[in-house]
Protein backbone atom coordinates (compact mmCIF):
# COMPACT_ATOMS: atom_id res chain seq x y z
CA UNK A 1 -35.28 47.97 -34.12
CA UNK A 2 -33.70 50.59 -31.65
CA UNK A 3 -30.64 49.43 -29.30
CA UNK A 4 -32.68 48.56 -26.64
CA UNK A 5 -35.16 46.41 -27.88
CA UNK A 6 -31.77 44.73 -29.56
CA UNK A 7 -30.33 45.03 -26.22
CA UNK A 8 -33.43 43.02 -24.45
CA UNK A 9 -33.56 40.77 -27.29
CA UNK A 10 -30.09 39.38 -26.79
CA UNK A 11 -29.35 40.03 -22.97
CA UNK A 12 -31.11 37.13 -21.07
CA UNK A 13 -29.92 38.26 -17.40
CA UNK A 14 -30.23 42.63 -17.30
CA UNK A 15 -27.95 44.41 -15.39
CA UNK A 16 -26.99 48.30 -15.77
CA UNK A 17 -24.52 50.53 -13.67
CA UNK A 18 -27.95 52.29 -12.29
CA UNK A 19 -29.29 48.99 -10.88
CA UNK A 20 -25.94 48.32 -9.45
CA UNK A 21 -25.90 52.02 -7.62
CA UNK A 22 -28.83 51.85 -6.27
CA UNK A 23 -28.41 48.23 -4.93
CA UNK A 24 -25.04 50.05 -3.57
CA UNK A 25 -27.20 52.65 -1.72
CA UNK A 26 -29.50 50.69 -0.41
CA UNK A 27 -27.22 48.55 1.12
CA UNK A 28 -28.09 45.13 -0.99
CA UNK A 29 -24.18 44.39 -1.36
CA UNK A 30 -22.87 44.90 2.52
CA UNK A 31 -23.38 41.67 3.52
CA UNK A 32 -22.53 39.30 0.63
CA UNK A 33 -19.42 40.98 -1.43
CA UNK A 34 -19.55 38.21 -4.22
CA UNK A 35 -23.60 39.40 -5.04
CA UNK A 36 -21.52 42.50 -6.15
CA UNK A 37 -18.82 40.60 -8.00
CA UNK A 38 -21.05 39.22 -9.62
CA UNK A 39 -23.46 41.97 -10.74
CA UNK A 40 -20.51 43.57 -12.12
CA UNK A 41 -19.62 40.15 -14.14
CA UNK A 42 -23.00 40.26 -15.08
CA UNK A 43 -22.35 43.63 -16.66
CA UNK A 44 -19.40 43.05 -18.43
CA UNK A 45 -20.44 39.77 -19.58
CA UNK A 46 -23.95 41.67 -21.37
CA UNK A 47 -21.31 44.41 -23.15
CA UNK A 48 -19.13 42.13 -24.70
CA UNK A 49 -22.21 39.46 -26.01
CA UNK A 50 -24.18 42.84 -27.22
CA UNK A 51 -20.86 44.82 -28.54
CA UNK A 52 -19.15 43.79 -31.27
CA UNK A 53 -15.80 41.98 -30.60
CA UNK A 54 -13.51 44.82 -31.62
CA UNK A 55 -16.03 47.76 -30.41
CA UNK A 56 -14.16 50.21 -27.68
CA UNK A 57 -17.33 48.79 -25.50
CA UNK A 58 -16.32 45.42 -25.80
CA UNK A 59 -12.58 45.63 -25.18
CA UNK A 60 -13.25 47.77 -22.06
CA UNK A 61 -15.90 44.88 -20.21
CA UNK A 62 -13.18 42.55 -21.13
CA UNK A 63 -10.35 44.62 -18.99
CA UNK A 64 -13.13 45.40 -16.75
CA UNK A 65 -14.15 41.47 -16.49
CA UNK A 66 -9.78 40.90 -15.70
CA UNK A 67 -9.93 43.61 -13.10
CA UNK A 68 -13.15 41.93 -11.03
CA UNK A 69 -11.92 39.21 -11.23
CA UNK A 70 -8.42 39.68 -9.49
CA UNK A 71 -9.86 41.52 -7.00
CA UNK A 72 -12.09 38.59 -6.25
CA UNK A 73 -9.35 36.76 -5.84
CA UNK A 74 -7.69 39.17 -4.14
CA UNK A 75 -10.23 39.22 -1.97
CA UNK A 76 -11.19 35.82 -1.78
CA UNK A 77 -7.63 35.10 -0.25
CA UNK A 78 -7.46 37.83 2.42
CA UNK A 79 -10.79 36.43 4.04
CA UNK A 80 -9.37 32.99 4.09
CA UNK A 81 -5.73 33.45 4.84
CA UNK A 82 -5.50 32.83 8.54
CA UNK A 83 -2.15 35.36 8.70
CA UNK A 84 -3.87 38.51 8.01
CA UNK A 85 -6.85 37.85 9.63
CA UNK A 86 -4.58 37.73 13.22
């Protein structure tokens, strides 16, 4: 069994940086930021449960994953915080 049929036997939800570009281009994400949060989620999430634990792959979705993440909250907080949106 190749990668990818390993890949598609363990991923549930597919995601790749390709699908995520040309959702980019094609304007999918400019109304709805957290549909692109959460592709990229999505991403990380499928490298670390294919990876192994200690694989370069795997620790990289997991900074990855931190980084999203605080810029969703990041994020999340400048669209509801009343001050900056004067």
């Amino acid at each position: 069994m190749n990668d990818l049929d390993r890949y598609k036997d363990i991923v549930r939800q597919h995601v790749d940086l390709e699908t995520i570009q040309l959702r980019l281009q094609k304007g999918h994400y400019s109304s709805c930021t957290s549909s692109f949060f959460r592709d990229l989620l999505l991403l990380f999430t499928n490298a670390t449960v294919f990876f192994p634990r200690n694989s370069s792959e795997s620790r990289a979705a997991h900074q990855l994953q931190h980084l999203v993440i605080a810029e969703m909250k990041s994020s999340s907080q400048t669209q509801s915080d009343p001050i900056t949106q004067k």
